[in-house]
N, C-alpha and C. Protein backbone atom coordinates (compact mmCIF):
# COMPACT_ATOMS: atom_id res chain seq x y z
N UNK A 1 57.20 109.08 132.37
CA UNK A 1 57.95 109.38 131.14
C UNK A 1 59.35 108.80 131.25
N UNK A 2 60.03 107.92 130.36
CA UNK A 2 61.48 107.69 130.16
C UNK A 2 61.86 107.82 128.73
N UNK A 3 63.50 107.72 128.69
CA UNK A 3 63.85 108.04 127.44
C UNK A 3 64.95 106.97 126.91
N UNK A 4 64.92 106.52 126.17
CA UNK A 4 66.28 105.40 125.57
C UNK A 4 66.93 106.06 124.38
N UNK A 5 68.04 106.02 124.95
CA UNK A 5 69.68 106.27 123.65
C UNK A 5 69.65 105.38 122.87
N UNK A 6 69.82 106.04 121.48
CA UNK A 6 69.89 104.86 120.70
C UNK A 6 70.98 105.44 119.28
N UNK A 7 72.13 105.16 119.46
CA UNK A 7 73.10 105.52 118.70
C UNK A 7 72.78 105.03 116.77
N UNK A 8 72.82 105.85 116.15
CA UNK A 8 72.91 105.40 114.96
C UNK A 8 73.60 106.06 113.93
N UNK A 9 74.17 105.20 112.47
CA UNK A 9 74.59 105.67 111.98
C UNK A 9 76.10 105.66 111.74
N UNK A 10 76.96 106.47 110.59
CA UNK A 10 78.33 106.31 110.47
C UNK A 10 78.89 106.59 112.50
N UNK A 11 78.26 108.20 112.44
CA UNK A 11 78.95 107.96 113.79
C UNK A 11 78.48 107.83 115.14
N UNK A 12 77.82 106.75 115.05
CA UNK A 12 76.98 106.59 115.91
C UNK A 12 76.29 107.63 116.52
N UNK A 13 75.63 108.67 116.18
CA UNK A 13 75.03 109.79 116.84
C UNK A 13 73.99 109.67 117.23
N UNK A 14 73.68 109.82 118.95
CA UNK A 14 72.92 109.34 119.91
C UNK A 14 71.36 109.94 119.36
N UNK A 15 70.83 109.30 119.22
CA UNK A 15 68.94 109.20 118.53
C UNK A 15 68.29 109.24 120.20
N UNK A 16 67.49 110.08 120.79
CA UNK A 16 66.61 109.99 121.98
C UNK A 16 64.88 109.59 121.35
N UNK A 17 64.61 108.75 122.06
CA UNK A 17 63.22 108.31 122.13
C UNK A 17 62.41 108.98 123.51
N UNK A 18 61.46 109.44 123.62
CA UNK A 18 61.44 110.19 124.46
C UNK A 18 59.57 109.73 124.83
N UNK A 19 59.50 109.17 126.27
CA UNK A 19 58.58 108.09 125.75
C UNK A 19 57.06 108.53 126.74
N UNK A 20 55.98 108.10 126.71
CA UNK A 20 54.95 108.48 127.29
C UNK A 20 54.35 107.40 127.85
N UNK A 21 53.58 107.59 129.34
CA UNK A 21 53.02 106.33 129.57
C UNK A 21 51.48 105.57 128.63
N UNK A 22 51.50 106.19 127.69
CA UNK A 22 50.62 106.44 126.60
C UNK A 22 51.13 106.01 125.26
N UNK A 23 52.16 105.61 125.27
CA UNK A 23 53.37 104.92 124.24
C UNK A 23 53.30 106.24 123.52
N UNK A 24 52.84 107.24 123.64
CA UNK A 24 53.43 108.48 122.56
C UNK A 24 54.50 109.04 122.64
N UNK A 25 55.49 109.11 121.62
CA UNK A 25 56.82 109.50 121.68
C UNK A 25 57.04 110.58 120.96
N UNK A 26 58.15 111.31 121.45
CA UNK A 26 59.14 112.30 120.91
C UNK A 26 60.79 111.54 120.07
N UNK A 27 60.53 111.88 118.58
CA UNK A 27 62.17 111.48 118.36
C UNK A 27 63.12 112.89 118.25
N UNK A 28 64.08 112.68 119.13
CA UNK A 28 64.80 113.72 118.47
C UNK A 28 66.31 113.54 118.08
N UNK A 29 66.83 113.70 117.10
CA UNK A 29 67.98 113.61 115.97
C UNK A 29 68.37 112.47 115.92
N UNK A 30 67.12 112.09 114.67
CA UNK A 30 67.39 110.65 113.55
C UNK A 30 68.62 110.55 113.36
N UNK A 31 69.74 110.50 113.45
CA UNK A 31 70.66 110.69 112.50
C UNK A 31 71.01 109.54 111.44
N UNK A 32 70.35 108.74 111.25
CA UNK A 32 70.78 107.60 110.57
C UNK A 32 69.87 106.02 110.53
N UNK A 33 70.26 105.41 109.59
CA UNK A 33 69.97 104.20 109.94
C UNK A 33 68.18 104.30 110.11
N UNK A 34 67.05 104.71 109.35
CA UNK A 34 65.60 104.86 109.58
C UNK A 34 65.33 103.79 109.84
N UNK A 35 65.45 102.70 108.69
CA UNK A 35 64.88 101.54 108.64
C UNK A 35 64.67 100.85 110.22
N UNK A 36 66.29 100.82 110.94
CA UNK A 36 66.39 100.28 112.27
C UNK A 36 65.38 101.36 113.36
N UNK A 37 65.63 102.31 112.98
CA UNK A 37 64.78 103.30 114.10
C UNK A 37 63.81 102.86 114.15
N UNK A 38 62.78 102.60 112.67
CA UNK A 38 60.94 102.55 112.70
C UNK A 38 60.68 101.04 113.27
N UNK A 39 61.57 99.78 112.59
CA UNK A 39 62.07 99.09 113.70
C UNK A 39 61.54 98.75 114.83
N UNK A 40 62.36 99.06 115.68
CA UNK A 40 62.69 99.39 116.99
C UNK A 40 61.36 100.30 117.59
N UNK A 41 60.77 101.18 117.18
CA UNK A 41 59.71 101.95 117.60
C UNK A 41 58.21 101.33 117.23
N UNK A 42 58.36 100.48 115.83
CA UNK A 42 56.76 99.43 115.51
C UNK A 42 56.92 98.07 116.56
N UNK A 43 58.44 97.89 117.02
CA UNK A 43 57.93 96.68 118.06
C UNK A 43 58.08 96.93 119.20
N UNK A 44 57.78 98.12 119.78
CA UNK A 44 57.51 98.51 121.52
C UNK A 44 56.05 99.34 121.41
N UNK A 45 55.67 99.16 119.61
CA UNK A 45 54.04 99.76 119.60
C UNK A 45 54.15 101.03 119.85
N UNK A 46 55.23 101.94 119.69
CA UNK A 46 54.72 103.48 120.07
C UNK A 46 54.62 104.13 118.72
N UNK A 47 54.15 105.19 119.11
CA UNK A 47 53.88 106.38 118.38
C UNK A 47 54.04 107.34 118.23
N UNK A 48 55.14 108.01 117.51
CA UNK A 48 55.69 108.98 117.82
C UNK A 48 55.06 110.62 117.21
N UNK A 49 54.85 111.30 117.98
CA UNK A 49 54.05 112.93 117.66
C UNK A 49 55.14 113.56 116.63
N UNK A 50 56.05 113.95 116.84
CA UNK A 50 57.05 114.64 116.11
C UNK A 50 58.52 114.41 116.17
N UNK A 51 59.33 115.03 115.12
CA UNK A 51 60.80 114.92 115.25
C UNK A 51 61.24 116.04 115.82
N UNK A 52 62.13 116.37 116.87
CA UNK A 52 62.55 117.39 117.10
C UNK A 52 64.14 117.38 116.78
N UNK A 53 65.36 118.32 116.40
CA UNK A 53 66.57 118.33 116.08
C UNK A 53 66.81 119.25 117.04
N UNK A 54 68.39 119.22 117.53
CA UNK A 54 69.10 119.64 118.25
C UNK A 54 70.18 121.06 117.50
N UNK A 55 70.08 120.39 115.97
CA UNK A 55 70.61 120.97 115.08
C UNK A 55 70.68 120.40 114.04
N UNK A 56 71.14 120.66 112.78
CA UNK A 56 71.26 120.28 111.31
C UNK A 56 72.69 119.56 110.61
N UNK A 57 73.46 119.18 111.63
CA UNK A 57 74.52 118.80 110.77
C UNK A 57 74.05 117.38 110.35
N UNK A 58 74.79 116.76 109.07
CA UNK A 58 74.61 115.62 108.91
C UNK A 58 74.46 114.47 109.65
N UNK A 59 74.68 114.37 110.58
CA UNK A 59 74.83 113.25 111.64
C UNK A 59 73.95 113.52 112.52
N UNK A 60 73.42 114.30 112.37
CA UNK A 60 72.12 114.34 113.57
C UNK A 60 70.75 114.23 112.90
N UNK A 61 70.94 114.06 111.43
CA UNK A 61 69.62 114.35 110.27
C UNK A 61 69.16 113.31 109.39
N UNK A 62 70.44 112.57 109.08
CA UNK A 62 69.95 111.38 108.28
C UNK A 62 69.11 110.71 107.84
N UNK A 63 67.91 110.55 108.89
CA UNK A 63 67.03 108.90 108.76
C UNK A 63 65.64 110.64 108.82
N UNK A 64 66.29 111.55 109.12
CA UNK A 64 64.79 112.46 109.20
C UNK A 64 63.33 112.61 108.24
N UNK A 65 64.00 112.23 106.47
CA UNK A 65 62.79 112.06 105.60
C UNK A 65 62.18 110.87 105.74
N UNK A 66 63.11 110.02 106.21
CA UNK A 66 62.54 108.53 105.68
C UNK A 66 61.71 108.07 107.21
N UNK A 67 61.77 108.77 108.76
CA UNK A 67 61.00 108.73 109.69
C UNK A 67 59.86 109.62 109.11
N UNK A 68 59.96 110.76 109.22
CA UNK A 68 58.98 111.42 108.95
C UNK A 68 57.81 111.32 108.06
N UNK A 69 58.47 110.61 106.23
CA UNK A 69 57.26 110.16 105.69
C UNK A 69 56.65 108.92 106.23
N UNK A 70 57.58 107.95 107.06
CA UNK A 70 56.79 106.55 106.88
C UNK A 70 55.53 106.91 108.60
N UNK A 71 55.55 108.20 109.17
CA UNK A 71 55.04 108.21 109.92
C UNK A 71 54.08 109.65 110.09
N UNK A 72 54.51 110.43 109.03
CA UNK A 72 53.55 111.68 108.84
C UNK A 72 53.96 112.39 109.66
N UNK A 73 55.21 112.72 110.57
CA UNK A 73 55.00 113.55 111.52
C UNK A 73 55.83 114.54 110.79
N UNK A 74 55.62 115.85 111.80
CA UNK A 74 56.25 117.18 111.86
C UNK A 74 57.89 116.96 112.33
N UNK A 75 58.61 118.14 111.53
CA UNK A 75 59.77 118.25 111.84
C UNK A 75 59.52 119.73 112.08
N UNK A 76 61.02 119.29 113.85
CA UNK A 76 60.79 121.17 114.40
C UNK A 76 62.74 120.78 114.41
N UNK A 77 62.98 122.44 113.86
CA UNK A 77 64.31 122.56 113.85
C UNK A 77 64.32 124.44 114.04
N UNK A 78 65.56 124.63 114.86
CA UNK A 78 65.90 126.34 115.01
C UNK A 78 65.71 126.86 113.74
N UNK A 79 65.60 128.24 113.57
CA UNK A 79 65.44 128.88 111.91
C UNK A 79 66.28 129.12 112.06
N UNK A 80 67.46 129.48 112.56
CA UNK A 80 68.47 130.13 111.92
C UNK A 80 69.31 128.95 110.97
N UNK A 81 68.60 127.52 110.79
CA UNK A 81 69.49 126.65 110.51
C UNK A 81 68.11 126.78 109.82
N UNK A 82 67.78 127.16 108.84
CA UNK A 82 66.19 127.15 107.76
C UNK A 82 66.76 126.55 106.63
N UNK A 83 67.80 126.95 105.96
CA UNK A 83 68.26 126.33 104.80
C UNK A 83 69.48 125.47 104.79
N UNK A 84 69.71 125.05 106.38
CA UNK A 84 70.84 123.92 106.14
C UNK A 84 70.39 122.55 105.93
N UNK A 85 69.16 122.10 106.14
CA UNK A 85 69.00 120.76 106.14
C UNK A 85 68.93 120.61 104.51
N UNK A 86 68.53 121.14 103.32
CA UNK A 86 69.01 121.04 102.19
C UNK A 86 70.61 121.10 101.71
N UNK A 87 71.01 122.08 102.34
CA UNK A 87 72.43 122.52 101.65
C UNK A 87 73.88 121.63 102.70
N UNK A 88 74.43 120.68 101.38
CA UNK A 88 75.69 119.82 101.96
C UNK A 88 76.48 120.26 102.61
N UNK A 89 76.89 122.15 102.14
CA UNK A 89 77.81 122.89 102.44
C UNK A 89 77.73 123.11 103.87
N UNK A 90 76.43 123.81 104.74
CA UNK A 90 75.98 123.69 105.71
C UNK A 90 75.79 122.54 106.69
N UNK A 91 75.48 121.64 106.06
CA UNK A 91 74.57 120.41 106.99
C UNK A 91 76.67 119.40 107.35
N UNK A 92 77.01 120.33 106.48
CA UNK A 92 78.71 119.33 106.58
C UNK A 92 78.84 118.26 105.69
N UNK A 93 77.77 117.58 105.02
CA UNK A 93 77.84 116.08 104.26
C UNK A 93 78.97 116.02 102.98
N UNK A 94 78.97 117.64 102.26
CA UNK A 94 79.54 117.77 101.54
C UNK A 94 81.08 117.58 101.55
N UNK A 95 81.23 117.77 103.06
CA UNK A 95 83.20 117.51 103.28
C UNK A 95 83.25 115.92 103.92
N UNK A 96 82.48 115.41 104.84
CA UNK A 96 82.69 114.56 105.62
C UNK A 96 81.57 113.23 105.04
N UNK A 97 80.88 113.11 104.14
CA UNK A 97 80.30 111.69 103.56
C UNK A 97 81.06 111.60 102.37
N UNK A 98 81.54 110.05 102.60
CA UNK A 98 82.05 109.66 101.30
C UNK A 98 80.93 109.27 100.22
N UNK A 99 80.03 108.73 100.76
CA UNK A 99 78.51 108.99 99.56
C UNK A 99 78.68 110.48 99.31
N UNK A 100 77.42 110.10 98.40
CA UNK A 100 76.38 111.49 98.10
C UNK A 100 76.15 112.44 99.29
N UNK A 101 76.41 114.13 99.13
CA UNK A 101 75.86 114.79 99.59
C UNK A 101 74.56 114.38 100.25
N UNK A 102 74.01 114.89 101.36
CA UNK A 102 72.69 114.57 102.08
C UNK A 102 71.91 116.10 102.11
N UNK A 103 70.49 115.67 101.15
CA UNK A 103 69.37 116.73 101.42
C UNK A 103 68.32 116.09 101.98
N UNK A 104 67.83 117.00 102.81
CA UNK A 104 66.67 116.86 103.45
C UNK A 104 65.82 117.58 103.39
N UNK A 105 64.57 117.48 103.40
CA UNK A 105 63.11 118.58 103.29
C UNK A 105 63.45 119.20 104.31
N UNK A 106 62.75 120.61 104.07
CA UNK A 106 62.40 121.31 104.43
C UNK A 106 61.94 121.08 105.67
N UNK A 107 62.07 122.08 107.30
CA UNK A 107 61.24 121.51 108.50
C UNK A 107 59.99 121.82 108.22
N UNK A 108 59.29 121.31 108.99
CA UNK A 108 57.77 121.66 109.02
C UNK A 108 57.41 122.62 110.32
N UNK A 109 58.14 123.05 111.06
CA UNK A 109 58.00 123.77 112.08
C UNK A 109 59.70 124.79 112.42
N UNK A 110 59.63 125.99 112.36
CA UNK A 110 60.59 126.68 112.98
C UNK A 110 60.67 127.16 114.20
N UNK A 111 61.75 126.56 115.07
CA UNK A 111 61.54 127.10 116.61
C UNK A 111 62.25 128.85 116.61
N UNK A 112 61.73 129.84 116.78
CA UNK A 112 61.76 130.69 116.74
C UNK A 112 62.38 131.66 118.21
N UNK A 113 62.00 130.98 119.69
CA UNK A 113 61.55 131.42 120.39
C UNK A 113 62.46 130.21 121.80
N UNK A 114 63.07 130.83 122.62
CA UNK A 114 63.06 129.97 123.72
C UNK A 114 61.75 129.95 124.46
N UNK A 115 61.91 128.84 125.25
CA UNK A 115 60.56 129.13 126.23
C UNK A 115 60.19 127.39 126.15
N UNK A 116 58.48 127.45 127.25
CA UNK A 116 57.76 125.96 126.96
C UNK A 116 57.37 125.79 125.76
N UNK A 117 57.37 124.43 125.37
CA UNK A 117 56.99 123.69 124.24
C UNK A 117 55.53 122.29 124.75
N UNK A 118 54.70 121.90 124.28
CA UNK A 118 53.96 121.49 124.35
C UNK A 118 53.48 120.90 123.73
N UNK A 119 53.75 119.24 123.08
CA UNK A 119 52.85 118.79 122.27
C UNK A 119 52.49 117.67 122.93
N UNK A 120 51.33 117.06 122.47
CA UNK A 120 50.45 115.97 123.30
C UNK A 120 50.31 116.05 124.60
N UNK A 121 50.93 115.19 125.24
CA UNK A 121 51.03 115.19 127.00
C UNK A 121 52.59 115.70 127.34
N UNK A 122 53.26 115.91 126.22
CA UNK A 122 54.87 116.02 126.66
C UNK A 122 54.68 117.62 126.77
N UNK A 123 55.63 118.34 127.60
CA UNK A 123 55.88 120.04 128.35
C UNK A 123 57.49 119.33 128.69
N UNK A 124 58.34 120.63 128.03
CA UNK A 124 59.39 120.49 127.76
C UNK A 124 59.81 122.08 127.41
N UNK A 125 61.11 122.47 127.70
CA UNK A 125 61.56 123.97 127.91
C UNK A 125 62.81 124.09 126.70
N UNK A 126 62.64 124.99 125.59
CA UNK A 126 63.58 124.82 125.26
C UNK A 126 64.67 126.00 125.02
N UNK A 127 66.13 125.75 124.71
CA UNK A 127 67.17 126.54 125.21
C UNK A 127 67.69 126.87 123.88
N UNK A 128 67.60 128.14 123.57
CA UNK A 128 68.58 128.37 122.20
C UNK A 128 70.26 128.25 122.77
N UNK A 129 71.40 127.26 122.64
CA UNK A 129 72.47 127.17 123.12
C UNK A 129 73.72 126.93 121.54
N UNK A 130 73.71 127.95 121.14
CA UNK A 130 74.23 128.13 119.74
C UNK A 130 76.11 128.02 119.79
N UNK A 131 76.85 127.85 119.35
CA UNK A 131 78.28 127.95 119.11
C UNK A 131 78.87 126.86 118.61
N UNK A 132 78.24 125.69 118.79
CA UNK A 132 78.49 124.48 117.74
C UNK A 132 78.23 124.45 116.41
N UNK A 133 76.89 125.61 116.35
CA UNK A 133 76.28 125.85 115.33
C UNK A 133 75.16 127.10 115.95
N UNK A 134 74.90 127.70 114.99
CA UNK A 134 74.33 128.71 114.65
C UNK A 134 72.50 128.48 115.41
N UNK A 135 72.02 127.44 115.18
CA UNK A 135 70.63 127.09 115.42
C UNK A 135 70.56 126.16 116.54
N UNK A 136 71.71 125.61 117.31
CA UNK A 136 71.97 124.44 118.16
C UNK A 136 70.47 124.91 119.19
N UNK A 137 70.41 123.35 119.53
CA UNK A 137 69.23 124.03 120.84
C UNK A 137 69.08 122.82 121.54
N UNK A 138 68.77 122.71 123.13
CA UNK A 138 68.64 121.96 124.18
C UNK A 138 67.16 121.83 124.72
N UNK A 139 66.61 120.73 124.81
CA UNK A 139 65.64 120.27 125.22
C UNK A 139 65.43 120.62 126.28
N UNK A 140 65.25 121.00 127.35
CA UNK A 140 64.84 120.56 128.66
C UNK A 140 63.45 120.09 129.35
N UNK A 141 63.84 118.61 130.07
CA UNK A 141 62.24 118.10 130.41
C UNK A 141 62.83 118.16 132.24
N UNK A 142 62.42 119.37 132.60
CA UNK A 142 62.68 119.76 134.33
C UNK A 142 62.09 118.91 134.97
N UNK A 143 60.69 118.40 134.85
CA UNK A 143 60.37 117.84 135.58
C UNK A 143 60.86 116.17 135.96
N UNK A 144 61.59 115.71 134.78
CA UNK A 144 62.07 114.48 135.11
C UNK A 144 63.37 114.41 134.93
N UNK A 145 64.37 115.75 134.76
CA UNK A 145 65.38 115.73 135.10
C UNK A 145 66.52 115.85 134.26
N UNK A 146 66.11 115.76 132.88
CA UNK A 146 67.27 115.81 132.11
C UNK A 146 67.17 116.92 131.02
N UNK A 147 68.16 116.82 130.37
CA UNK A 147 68.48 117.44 128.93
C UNK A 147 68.62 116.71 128.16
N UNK A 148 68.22 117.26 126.75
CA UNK A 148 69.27 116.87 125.98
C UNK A 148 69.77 117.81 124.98
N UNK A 149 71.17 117.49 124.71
CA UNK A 149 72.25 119.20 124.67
C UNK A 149 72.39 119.00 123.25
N UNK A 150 72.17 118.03 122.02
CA UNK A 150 73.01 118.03 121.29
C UNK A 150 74.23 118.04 121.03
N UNK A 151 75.22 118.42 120.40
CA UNK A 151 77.06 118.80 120.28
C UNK A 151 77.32 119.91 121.47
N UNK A 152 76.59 120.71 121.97
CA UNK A 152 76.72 121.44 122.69
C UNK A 152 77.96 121.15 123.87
N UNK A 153 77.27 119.98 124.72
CA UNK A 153 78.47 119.40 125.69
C UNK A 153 78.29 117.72 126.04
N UNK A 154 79.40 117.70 126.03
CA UNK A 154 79.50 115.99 126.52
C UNK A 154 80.18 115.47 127.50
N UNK A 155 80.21 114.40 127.23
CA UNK A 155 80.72 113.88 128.94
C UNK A 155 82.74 114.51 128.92
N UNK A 156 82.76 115.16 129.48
CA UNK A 156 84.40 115.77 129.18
C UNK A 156 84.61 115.98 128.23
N UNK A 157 83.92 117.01 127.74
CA UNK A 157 84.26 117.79 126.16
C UNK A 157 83.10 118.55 125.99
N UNK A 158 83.16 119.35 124.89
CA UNK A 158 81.92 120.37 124.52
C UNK A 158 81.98 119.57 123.18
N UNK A 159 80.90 120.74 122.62
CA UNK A 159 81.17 120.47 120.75
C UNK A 159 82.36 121.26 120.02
N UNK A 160 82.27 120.36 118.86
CA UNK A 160 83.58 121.39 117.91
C UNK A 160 82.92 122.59 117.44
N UNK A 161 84.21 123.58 117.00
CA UNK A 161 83.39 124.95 116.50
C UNK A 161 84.17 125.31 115.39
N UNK A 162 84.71 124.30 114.94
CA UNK A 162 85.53 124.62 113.69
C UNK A 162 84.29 124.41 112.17
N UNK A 163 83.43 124.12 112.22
CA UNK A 163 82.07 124.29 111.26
C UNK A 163 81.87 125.11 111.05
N UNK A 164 80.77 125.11 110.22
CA UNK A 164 79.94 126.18 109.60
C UNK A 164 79.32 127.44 110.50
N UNK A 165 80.06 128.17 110.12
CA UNK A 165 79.45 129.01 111.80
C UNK A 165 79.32 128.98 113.20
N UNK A 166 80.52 128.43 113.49
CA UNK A 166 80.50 127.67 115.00
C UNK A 166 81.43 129.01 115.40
N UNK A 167 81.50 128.83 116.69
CA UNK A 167 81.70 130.29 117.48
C UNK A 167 82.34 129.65 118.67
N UNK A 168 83.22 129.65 119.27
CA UNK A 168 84.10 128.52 120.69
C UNK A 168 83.77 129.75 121.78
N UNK A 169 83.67 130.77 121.80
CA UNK A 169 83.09 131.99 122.78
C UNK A 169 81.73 131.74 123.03
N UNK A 170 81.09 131.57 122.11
CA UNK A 170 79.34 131.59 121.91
C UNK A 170 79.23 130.12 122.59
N UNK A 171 79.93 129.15 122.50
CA UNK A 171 79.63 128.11 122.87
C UNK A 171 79.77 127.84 124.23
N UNK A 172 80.83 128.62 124.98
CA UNK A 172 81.18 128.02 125.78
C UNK A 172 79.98 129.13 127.16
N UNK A 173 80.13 130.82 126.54
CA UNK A 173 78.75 130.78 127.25
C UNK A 173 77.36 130.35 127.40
N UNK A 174 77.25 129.73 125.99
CA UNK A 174 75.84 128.67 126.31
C UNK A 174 75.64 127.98 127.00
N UNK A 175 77.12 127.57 127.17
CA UNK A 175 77.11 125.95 128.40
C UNK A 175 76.76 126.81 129.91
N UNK A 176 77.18 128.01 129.87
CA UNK A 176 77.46 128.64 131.14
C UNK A 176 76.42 129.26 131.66
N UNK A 177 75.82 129.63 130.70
CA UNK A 177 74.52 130.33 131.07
C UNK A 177 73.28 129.57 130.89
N UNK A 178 73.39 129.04 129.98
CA UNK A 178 72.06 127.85 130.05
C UNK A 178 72.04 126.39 130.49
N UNK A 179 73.45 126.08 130.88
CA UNK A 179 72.97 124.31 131.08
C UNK A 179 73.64 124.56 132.57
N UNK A 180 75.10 125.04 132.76
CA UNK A 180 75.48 124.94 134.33
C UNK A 180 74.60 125.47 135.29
N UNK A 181 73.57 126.26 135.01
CA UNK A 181 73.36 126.49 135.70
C UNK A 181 71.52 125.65 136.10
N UNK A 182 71.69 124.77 135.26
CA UNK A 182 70.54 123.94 135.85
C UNK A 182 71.39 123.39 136.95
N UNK A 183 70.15 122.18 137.71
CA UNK A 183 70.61 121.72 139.06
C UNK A 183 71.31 120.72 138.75
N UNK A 184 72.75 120.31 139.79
CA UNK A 184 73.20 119.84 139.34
C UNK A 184 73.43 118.14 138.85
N UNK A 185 71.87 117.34 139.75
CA UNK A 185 72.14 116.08 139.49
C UNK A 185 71.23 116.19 138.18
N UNK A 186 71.17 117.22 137.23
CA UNK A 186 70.63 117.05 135.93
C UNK A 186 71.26 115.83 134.94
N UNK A 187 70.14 115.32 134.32
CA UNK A 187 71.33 114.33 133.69
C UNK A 187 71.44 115.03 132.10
N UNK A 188 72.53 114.95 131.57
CA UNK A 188 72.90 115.69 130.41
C UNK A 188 72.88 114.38 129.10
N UNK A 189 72.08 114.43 128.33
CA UNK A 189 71.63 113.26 127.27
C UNK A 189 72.38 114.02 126.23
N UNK A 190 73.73 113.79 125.87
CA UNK A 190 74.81 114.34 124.56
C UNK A 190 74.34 113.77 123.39
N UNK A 191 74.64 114.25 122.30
CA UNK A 191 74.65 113.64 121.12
C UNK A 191 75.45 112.59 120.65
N UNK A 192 76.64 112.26 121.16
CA UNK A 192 77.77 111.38 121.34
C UNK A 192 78.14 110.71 122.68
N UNK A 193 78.16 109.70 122.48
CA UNK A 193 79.37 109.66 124.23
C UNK A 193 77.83 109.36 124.74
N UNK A 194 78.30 109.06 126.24
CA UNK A 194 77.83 108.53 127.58
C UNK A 194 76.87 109.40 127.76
N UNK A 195 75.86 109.03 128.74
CA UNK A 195 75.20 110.19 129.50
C UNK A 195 76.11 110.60 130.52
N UNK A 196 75.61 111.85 130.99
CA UNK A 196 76.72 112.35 132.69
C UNK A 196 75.58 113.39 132.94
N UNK A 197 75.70 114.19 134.06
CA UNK A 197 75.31 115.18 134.93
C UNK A 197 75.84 116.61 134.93
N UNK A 198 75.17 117.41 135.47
CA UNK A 198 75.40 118.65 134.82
C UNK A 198 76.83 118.79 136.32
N UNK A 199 76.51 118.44 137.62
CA UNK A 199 77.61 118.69 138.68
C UNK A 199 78.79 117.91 138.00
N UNK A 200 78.72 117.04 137.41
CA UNK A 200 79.84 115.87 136.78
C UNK A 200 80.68 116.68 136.00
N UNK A 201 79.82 117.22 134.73
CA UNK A 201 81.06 118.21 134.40
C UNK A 201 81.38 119.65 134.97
N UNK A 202 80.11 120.36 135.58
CA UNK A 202 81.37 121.18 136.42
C UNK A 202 82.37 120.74 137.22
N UNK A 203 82.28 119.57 137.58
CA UNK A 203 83.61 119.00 138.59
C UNK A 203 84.94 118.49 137.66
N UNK A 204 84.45 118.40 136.58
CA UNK A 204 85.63 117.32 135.82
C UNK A 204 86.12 118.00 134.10
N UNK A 205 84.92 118.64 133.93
CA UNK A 205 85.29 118.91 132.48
C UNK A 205 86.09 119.73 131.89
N UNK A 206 87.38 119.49 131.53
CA UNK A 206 88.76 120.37 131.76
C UNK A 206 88.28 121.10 130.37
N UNK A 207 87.21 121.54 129.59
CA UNK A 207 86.83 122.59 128.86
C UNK A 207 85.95 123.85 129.69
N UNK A 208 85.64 123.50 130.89
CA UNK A 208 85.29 124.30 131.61
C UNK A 208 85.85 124.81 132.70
N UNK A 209 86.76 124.48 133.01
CA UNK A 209 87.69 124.84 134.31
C UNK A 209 87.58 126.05 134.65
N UNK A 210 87.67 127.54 133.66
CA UNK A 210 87.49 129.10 133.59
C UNK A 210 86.06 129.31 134.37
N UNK A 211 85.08 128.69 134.35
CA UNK A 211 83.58 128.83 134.72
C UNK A 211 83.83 127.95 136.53
């Protein structure tokens, strides 16, 4: 199994391909730019099972109708974020796109539940890690080593919590209780920014210094 970053969009917000020796893939947070995504995924021949989101703000959602119909798959997103992928006010598009507001359908799957996840050949753990947002959530694939955190944390920085329900307390024990304490040559796959390691930012990340 490997995975390729693939930034898209106004702000470049990191798109994971998440890949199988079976070319079956996981996308998780389209944020932009479809056309280039389907792209990029019809000429390495894969096939992707489902979309998974990290969360609902605009920049992580973008290209999500226009993957999803041209490929039939399922969208899985947290419920507590059930009615933000429609609403601008929520999803943020309404303050921060100079276009049109951005709606999106409805998910086709609500993650309800931490715990394993399982589709096709992919087993993957996932982390409700909320304070960026209300529904935020982290991938984890243990067996090959990484995350991926969404806004949650990045390479020397967390996410903002000045949004729609963002919480800078809630956030910062998510990081503390659910990601520091994986092992530490975990590699941490952000929504923005570089990859890094979970020991990398406990050693360096002057938003965590208190932990």
């Amino acid at each position: 199994m490997k995975w390729q970053q693939l930034p898209l969009g106004a702000l470049q917000t990191n798109c994971y391909i998440v890949e199988n020796s079976d070319r079956s893939c996981l996308i998780i947070d389209p944020g932009g730019e479809g056309k280039k995504l389907i792209h990029l995924l019809s000429n390495r021949k894969l096939k992707p099972l489902a979309i998974f989101l990290t969360h609902s703000h605009f920049d992580h959602i973008g290209a999500v109708d226009e993957v999803r119909d041209f490929y039939k798959i399922p969208v899985y997103l947290h419920k507590q974020e059930e009615k933000w992928l429609g609403d601008p006010a929520l999803n943020g598009s309404q303050f921060f796109m100079i276009q049109d507001s951005l709606k999106v359908n409805p998910a086709d799957h609500l993650i309800k539940n931490e715990g394993v996840m399982q589709i096709g050949d992919f087993e993957f753990r996932i982390f409700h890690t909320p304070g960026h947002s209300p529904g935020s959530v982290s991938y984890y694939f243990e067996k090959e080593g990484f995350i991926i955190s969404g806004d949650a944390l990045f390479q020397g920085s967390i996410g903002r919590t000045d949004l729609a329900e963002g919480n800078g307390a809630q956030l910062l024990k998510s990081i503390h209780d659910k990601l520091l304490v994986l092992p530490e040559e975990t590699y941490v796959l952000s929504g923005h920014g570089p990859v890094t390691t979970i020991g990398a930012e406990m050693d360096s990340n002057p938003f965590l210094n208190g932990f």
